[in-house]
C-alpha atoms as a PDB file:
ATOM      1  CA  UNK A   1       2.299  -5.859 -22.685  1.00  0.00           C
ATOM      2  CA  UNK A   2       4.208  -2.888 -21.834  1.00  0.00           C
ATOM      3  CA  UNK A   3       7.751  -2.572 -20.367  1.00  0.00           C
ATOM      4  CA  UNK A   4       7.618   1.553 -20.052  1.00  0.00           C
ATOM      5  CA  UNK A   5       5.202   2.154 -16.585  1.00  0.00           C
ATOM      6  CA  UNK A   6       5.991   5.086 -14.996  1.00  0.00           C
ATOM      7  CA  UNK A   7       4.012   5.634 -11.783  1.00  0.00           C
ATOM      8  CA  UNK A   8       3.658   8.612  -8.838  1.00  0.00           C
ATOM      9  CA  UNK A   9       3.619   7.920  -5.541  1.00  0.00           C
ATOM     10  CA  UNK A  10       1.989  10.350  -3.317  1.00  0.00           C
ATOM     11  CA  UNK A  11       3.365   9.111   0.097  1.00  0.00           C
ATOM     12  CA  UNK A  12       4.863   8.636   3.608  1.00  0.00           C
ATOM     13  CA  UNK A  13       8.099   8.115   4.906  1.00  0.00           C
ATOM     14  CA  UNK A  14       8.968   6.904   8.287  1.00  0.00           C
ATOM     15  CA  UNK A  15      11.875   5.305  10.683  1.00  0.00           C
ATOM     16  CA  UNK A  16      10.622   1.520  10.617  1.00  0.00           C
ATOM     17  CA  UNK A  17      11.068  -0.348  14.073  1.00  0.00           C
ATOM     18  CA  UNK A  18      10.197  -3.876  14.173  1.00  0.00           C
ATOM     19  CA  UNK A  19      10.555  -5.896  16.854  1.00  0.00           C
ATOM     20  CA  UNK A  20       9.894 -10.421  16.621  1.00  0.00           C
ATOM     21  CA  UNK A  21       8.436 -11.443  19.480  1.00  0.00           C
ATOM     22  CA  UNK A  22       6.600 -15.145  20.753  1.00  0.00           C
ATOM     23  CA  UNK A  23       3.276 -13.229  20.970  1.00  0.00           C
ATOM     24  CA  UNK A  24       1.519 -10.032  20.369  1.00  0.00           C
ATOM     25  CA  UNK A  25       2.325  -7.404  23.440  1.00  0.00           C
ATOM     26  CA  UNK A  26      -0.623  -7.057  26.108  1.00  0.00           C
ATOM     27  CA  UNK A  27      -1.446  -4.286  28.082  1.00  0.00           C
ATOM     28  CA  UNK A  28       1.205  -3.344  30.750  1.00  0.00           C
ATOM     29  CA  UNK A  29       3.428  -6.732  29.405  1.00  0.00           C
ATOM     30  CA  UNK A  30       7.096  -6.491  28.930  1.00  0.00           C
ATOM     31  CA  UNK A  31       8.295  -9.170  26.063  1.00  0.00           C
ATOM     32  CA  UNK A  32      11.979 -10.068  24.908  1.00  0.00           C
ATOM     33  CA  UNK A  33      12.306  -9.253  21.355  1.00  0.00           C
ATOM     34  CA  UNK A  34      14.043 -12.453  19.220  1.00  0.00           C
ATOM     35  CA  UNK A  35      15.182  -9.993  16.384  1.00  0.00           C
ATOM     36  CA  UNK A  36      14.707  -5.947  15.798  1.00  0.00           C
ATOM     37  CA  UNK A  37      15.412  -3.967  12.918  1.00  0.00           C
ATOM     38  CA  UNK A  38      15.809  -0.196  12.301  1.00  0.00           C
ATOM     39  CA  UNK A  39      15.205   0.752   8.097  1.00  0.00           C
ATOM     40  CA  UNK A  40      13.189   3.531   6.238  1.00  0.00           C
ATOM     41  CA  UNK A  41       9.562   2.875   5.495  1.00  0.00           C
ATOM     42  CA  UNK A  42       6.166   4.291   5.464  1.00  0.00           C
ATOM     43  CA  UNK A  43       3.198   2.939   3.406  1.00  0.00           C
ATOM     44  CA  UNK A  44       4.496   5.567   0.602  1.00  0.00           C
ATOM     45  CA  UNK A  45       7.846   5.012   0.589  1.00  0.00           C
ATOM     46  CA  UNK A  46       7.206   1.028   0.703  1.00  0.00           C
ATOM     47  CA  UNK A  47       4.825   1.290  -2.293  1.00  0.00           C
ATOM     48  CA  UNK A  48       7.765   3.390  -4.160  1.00  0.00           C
ATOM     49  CA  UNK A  49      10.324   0.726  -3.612  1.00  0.00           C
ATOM     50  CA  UNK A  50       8.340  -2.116  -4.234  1.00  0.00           C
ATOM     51  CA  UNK A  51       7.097  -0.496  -7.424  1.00  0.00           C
ATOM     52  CA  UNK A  52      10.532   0.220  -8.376  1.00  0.00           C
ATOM     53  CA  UNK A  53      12.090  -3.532  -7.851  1.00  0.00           C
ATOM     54  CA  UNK A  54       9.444  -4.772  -9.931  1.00  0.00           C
ATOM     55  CA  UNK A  55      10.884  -2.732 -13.252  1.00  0.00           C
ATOM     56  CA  UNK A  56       8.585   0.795 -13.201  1.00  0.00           C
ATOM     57  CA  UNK A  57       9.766   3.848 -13.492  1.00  0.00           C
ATOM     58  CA  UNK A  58       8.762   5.962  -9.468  1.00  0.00           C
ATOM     59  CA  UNK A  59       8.587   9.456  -8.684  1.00  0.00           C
ATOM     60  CA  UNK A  60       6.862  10.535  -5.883  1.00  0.00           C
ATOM     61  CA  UNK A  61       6.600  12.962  -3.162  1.00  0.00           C
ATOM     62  CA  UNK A  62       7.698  11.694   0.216  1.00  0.00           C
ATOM     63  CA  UNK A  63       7.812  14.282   3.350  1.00  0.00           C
ATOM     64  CA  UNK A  64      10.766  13.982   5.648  1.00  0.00           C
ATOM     65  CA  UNK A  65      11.601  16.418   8.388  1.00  0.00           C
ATOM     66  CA  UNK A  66      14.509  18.388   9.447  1.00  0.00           C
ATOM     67  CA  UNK A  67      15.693  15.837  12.445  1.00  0.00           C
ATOM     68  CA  UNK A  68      18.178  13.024  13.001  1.00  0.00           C
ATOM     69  CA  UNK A  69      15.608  10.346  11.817  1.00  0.00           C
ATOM     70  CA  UNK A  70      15.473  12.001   8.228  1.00  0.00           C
ATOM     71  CA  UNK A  71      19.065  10.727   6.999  1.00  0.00           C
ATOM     72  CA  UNK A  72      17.800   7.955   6.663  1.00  0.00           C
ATOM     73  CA  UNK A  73      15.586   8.986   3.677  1.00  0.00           C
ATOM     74  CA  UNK A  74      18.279   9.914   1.405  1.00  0.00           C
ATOM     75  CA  UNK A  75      20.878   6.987   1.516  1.00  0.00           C
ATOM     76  CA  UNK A  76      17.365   4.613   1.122  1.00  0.00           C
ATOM     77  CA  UNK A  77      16.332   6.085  -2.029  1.00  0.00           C
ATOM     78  CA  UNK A  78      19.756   5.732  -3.148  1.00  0.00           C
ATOM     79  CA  UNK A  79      20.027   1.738  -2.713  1.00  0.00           C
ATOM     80  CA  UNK A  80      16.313   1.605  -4.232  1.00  0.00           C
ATOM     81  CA  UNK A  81      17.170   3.289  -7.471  1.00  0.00           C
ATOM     82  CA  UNK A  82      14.716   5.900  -6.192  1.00  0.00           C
ATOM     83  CA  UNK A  83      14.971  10.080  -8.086  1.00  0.00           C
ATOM     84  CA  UNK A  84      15.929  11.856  -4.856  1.00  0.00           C
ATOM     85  CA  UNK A  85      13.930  14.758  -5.472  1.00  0.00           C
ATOM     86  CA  UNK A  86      10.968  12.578  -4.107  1.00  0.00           C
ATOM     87  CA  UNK A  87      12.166  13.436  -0.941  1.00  0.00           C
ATOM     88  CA  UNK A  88      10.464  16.751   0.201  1.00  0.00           C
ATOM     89  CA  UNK A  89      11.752  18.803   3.863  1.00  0.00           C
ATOM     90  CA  UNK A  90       9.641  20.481   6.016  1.00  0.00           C
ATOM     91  CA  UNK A  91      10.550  21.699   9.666  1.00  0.00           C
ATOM     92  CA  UNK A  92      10.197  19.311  12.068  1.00  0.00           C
ATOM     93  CA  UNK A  93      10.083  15.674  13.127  1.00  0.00           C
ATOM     94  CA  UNK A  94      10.356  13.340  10.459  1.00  0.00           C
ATOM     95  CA  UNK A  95       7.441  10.532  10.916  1.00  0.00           C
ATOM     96  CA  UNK A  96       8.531   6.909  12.464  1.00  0.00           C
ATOM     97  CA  UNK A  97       6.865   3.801  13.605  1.00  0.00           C
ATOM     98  CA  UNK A  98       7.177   0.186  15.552  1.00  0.00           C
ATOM     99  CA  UNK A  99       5.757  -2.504  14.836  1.00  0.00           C
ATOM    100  CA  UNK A 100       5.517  -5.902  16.386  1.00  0.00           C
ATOM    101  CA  UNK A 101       5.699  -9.407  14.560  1.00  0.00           C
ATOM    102  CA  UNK A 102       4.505 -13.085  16.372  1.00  0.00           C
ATOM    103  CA  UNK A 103       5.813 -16.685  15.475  1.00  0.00           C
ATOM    104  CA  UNK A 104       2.862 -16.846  13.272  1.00  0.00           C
ATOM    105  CA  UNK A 105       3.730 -14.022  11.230  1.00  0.00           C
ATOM    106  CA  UNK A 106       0.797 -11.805  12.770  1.00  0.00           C
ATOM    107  CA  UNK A 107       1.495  -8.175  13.232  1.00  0.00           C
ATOM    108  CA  UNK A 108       0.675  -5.120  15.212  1.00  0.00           C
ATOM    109  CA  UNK A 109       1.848  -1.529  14.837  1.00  0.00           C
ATOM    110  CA  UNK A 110       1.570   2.470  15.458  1.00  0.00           C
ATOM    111  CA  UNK A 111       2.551   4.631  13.599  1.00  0.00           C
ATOM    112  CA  UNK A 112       3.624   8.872  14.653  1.00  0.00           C
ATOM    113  CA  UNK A 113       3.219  10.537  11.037  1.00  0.00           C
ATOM    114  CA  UNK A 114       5.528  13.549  11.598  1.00  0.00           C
ATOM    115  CA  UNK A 115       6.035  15.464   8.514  1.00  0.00           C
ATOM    116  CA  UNK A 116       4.054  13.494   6.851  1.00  0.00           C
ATOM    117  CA  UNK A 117       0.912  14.763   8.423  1.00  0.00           C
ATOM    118  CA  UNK A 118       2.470  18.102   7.277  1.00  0.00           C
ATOM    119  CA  UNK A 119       2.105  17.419   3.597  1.00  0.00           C
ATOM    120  CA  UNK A 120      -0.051  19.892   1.973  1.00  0.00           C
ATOM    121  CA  UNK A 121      -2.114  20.216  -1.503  1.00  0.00           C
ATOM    122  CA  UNK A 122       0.270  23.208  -2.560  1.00  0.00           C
ATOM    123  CA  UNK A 123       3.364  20.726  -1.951  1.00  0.00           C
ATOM    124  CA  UNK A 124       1.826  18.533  -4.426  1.00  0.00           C
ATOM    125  CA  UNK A 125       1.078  21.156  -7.089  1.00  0.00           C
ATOM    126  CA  UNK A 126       4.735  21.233  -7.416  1.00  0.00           C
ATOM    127  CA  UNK A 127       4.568  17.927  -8.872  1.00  0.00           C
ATOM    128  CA  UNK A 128       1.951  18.532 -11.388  1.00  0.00           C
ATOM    129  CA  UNK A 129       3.768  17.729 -14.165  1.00  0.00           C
ATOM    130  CA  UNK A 130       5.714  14.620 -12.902  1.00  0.00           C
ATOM    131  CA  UNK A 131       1.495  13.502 -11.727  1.00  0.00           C
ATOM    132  CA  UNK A 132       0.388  13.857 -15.138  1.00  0.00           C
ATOM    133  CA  UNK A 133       2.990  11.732 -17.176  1.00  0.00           C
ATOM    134  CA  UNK A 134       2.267   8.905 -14.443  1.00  0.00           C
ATOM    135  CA  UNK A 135      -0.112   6.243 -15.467  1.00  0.00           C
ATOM    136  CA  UNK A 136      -1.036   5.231 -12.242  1.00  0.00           C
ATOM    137  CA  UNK A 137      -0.915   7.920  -9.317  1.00  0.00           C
ATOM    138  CA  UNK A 138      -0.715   6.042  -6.139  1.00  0.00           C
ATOM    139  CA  UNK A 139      -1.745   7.078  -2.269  1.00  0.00           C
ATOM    140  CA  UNK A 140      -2.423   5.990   1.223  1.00  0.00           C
ATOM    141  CA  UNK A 141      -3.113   7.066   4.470  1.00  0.00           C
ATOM    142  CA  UNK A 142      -0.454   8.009   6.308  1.00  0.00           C
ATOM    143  CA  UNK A 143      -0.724  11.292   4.510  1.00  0.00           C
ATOM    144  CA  UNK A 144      -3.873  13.905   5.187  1.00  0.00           C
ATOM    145  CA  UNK A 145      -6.782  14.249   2.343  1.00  0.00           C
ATOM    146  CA  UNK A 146      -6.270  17.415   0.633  1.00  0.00           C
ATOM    147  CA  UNK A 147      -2.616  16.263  -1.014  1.00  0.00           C
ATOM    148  CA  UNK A 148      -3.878  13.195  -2.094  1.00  0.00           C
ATOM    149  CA  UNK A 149      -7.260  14.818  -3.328  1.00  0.00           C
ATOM    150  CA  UNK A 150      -5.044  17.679  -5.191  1.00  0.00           C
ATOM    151  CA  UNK A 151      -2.692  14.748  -7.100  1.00  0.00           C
ATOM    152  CA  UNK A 152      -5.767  12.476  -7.548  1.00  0.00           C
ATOM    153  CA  UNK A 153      -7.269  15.462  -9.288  1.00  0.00           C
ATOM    154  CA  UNK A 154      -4.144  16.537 -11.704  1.00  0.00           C
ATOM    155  CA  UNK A 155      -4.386  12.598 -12.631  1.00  0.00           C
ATOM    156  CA  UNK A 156      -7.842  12.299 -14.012  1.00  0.00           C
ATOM    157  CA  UNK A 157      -7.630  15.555 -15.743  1.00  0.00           C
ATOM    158  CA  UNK A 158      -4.687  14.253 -17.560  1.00  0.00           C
ATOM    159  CA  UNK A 159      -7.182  11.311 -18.030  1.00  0.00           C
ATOM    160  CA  UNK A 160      -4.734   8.611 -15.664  1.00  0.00           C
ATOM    161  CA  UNK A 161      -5.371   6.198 -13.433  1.00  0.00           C
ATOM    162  CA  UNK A 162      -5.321   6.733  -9.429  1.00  0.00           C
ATOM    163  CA  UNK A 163      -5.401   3.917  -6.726  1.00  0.00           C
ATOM    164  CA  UNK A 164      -5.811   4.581  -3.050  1.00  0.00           C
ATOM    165  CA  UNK A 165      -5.220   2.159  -0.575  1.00  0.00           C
ATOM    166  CA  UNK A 166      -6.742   3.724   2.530  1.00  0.00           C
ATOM    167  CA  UNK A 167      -4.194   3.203   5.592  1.00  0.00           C
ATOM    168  CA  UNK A 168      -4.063   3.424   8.104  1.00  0.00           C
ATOM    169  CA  UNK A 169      -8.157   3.626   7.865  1.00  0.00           C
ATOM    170  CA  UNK A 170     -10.064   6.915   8.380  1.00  0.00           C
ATOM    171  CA  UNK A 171     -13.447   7.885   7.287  1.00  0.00           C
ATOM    172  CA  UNK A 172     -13.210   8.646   3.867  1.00  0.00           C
ATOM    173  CA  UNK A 173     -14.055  11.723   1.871  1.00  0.00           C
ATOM    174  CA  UNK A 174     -16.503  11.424  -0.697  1.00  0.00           C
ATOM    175  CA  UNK A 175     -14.753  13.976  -3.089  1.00  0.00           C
ATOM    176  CA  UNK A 176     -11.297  11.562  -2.549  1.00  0.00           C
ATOM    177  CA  UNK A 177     -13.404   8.551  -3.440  1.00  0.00           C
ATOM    178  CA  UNK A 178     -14.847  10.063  -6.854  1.00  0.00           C
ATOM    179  CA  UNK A 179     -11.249  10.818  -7.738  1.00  0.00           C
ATOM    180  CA  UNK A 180     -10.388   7.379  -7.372  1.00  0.00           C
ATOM    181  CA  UNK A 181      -9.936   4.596  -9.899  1.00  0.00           C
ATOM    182  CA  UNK A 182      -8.597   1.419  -7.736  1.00  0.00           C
ATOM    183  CA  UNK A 183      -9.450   0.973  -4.298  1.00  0.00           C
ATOM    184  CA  UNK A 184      -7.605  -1.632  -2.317  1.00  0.00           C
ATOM    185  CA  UNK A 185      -8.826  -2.512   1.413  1.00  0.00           C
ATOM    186  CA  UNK A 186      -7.872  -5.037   3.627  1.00  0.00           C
ATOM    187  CA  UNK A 187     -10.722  -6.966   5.431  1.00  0.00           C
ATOM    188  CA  UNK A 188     -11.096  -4.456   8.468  1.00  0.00           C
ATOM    189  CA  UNK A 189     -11.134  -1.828   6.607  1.00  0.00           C
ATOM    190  CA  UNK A 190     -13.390  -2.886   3.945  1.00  0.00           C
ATOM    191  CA  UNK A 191     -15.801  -3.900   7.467  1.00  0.00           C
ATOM    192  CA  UNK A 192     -15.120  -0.482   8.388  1.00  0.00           C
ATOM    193  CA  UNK A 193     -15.995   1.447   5.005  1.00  0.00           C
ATOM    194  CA  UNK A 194     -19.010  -0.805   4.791  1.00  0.00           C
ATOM    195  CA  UNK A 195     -20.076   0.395   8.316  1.00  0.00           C
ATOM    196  CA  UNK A 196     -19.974   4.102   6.974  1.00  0.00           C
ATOM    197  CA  UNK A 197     -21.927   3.150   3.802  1.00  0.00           C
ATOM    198  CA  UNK A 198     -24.443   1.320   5.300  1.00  0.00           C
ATOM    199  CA  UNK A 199     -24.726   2.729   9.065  1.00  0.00           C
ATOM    200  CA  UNK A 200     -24.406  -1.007  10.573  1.00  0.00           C
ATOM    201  CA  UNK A 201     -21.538  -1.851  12.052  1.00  0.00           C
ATOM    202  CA  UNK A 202     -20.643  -4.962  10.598  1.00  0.00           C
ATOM    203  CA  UNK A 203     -17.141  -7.253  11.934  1.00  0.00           C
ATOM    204  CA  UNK A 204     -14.540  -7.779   9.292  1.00  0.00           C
ATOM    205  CA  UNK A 205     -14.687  -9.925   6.111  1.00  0.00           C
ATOM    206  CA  UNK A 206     -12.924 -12.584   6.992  1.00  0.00           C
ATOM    207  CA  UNK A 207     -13.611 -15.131   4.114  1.00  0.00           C
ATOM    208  CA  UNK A 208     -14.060 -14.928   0.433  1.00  0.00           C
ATOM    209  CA  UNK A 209     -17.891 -14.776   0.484  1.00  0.00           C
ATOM    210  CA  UNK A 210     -17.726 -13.256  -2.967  1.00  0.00           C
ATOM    211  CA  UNK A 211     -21.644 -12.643  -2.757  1.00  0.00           C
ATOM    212  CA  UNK A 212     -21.455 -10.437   0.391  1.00  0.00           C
ATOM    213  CA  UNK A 213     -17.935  -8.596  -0.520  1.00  0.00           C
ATOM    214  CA  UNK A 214     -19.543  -8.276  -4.710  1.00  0.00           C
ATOM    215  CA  UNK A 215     -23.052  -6.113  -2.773  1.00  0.00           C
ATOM    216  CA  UNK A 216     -19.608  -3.943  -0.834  1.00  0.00           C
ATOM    217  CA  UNK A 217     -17.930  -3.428  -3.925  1.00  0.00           C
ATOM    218  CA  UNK A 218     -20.962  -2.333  -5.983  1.00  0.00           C
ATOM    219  CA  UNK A 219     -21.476   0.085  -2.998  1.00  0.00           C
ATOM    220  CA  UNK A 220     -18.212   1.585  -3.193  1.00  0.00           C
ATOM    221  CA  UNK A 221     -18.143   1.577  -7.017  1.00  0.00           C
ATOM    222  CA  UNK A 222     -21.663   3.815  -7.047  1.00  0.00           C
ATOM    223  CA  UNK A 223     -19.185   6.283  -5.266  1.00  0.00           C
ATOM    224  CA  UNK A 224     -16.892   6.663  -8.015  1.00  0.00           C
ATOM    225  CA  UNK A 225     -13.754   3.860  -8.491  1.00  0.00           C
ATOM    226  CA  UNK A 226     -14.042   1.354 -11.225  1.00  0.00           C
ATOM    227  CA  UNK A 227     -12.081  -1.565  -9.133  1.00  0.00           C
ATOM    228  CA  UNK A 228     -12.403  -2.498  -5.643  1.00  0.00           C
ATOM    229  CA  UNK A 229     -10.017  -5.131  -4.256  1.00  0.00           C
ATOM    230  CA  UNK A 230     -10.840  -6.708  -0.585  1.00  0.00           C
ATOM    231  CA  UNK A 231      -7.363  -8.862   0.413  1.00  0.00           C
ATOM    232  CA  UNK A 232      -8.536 -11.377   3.141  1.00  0.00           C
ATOM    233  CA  UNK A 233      -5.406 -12.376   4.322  1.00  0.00           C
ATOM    234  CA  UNK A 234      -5.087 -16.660   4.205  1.00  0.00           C
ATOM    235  CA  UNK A 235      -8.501 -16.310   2.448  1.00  0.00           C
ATOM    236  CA  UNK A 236      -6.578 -14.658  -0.700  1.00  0.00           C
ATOM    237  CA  UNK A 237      -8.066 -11.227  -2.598  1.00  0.00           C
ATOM    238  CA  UNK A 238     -10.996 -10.577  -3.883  1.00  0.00           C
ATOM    239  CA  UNK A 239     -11.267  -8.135  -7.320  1.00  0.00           C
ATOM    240  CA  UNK A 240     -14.922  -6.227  -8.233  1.00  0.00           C
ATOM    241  CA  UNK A 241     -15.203  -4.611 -11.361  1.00  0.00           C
ATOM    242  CA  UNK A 242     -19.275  -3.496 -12.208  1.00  0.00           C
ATOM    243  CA  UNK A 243     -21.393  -5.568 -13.744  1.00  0.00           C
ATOM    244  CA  UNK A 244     -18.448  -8.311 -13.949  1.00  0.00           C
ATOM    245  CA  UNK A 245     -18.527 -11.210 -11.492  1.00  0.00           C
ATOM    246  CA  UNK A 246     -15.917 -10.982  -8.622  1.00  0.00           C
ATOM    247  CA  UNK A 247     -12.554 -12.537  -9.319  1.00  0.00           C
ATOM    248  CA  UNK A 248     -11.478 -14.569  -6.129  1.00  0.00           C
ATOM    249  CA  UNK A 249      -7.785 -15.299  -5.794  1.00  0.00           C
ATOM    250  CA  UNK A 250      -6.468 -17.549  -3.157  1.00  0.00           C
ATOM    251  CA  UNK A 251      -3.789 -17.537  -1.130  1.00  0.00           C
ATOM    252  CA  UNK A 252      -0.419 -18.702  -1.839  1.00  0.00           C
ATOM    253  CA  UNK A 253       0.480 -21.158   0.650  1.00  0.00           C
ATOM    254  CA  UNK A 254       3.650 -19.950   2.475  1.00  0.00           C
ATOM    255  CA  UNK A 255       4.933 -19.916   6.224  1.00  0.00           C
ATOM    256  CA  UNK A 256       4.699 -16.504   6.876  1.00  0.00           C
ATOM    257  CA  UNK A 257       8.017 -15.192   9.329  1.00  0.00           C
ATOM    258  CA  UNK A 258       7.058 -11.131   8.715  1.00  0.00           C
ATOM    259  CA  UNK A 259       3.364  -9.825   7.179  1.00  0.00           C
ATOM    260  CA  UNK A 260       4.062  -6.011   8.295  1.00  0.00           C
ATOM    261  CA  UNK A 261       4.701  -4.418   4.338  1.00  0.00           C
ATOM    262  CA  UNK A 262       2.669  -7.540   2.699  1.00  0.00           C
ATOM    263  CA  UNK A 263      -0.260  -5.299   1.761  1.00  0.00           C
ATOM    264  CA  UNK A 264       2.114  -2.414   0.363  1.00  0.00           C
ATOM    265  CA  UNK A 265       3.707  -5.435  -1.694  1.00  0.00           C
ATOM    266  CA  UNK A 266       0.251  -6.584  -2.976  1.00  0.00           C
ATOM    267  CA  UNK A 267      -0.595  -2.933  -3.881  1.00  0.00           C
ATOM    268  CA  UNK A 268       2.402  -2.330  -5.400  1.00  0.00           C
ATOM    269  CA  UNK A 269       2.031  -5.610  -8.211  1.00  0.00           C
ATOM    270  CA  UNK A 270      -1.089  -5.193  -8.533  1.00  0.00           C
ATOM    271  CA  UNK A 271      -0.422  -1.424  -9.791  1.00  0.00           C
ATOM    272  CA  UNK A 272       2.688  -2.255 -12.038  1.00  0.00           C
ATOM    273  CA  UNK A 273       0.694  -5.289 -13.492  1.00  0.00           C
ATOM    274  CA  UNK A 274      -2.400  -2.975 -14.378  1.00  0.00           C
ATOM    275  CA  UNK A 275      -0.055  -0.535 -15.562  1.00  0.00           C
ATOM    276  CA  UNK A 276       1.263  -3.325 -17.905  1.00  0.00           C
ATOM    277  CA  UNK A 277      -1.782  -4.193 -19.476  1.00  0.00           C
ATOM    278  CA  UNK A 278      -2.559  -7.405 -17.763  1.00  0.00           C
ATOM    279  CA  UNK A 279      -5.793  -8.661 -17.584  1.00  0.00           C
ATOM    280  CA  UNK A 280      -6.829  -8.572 -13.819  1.00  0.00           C
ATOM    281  CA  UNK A 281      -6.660 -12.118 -13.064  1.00  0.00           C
ATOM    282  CA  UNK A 282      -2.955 -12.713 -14.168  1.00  0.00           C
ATOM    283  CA  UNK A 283      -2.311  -9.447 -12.190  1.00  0.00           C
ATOM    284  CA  UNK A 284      -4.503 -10.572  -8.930  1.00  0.00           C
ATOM    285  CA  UNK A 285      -1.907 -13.648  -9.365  1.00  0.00           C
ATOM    286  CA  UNK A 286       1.257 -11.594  -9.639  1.00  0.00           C
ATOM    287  CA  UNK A 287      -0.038  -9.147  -6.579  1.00  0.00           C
ATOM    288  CA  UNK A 288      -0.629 -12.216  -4.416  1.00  0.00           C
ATOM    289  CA  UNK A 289       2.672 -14.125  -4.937  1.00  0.00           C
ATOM    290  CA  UNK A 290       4.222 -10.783  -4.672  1.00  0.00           C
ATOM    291  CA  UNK A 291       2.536 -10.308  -1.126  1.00  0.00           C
ATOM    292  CA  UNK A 292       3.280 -14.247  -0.323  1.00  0.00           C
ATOM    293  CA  UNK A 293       6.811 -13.186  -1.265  1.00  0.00           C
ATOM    294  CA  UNK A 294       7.211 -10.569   1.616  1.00  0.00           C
ATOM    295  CA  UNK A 295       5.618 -12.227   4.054  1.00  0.00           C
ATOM    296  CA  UNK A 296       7.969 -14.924   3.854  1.00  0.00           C
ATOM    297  CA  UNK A 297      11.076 -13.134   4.413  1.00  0.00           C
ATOM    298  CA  UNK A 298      12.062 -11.323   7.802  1.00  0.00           C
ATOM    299  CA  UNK A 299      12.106  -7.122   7.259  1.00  0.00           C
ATOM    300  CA  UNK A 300      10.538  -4.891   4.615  1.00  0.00           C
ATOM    301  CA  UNK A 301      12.708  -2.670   3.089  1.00  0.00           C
ATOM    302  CA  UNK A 302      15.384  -5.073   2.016  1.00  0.00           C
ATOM    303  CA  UNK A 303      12.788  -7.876   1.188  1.00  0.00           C
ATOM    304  CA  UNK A 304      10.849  -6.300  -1.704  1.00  0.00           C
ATOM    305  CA  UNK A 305      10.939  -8.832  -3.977  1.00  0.00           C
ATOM    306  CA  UNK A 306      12.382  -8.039  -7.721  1.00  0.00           C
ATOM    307  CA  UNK A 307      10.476  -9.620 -10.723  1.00  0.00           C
ATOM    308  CA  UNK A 308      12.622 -12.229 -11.150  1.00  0.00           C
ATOM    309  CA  UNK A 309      11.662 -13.500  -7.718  1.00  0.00           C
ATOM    310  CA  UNK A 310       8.082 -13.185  -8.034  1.00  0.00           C
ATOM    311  CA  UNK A 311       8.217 -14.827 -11.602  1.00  0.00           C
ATOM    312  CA  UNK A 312      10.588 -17.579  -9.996  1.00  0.00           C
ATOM    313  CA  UNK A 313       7.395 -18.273  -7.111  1.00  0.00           C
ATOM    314  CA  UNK A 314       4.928 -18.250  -9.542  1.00  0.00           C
ATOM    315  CA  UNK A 315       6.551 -20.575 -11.583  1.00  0.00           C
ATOM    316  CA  UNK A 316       7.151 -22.847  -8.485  1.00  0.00           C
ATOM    317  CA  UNK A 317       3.253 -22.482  -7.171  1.00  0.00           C
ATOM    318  CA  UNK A 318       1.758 -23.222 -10.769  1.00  0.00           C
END
């Protein structure tokens, strides 16, 4: 297996708010929050840091603005052993979020994207060289198409690997998915992809029917990626690879306190296992206790877990 992964990260950054409250906020309710916190994040600059804790080598691109919000980027990139020339300026507001967490662990958020909805494909060019060294060029969707499209395409003509993990989800374009190699959806937005494929809207998967999610997958793969992985929350994660039968894994069983960053935590194993060399079922296993990690700690940024950890749970769950 290799120790040397280096990976890109073609991402977001925003001011994380969370707030822990008894249950999910209803329309026109007030709710006392039990605990708030205040840290850098975005989808991109959470799959940077939890790639990094877990031993690869990051660089990225990560669009801050020119407002108070956006010293917060550098000092985080700092602490998370992060190249600060990821960071990339552009007038304006830099991109921030809230997000609210139940007793059960259940999260809701929004999401204003700021400079990151700034980002474009000629931003990215600048990185070409960084993008083609990378083995695994990695996006989501709190950036627009075209800079994701541009590094996706400097990847595969360097003859890497790309993996999108599409959200916040939007409709997506066909020339983004034939760019892609790995393609990592959570239930609703595998329902909501499978809507666009098929025209029928369909409700979310919400169990490992590996039947059903296998005739998505093979869908999605006819478009271009090679992998498709469906996470189904307490249901586990489902992998599809062609003509080879799904690979289900379940759920680790934890109490979760904080899910908001648990799918950016999956991504992010999954990648830096790949990247290794595992086969996909010891890296389905790593993702998942990497996820089941998060999830069972309060906060994001501070809570990525470092190999040692996730080896440590592993060890512990068998």
């Amino acid at each position: 297996m290799r120790n040397d992964v280096h990976l890109f990260v073609v991402g977001s950054f925003v001011a994380a708010n969370a707030a822990k409250v008894e249950t999910l906020p209803k329309p026109g309710e007030s709710l006392t929050a039990h605990a708030f916190a205040l840290e850098p994040g975005g989808k991109g600059f959470n799959l940077a840091v939890a790639c990094r804790r877990l031993g690869a080598a990051v660089e990225g691109i990560l669009p801050v603005g020119d407002d108070m919000l956006s010293g917060l980027a550098a000092p985080a990139l700092e602490r998370a052993l992060l190249p600060g020339e990821m960071l990339h300026r552009l007038p304006g507001s830099t991109g921030a979020g809230i997000g609210f967490i139940d007793a059960r662990g259940e999260n809701c958020l929004a999401v204003f994207p700021g400079a990151n909805s700034r980002l474009g494909a000629s931003d990215v060019q600048e990185k070409r060289s960084a993008i083609a060294k990378a083995d695994i060029t990695l996006a989501q969707f709190e950036i627009g198409d075209e800079p994701i499209i541009a590094a996706f395409e400097i990847a595969r003509e360097a003859g890497r690997t790309t993996l999108l993990n599409p959200s916040p989800f939007r409709r997506l374009d066909r020339r983004l998915l034939a760019l892609t190699t790995i393609l990592i959806l959570n239930a609703h937005e595998a329902a909501a992809m499978a809507s666009e494929l098929t025209g029928v809207s369909r409700p979310a998967f919400d169990a490992p029917g590996l039947a059903e999610i296998q005739a998505f997958a093979e869908a999605v793969i006819a478009t271009g990626p090679r992998i498709v992985v469906v996470t189904l929350g307490q249901s586990g994660a489902v992998l599809c690879r062609g003509e080879h039968p799904p690979l289900h894994q379940p759920s680790f069983p934890v109490a979760a306190i904080d899910t908001l960053g648990a799918g950016d935590a999956f991504a992010a194993g999954l990648a830096v296992s790949l990247a290794e060399g595992w086969p996909p079922e010891k890296a389905m296993a790593f993702a998942s206790a990497c996820g089941a990690v998060l999830a069972s700690t309060w906060g994001v940024f501070e809570a990525f877990p470092d190999r040692a950890a996730v080896e440590a749970f592993l060890l512990s769950h068998g």
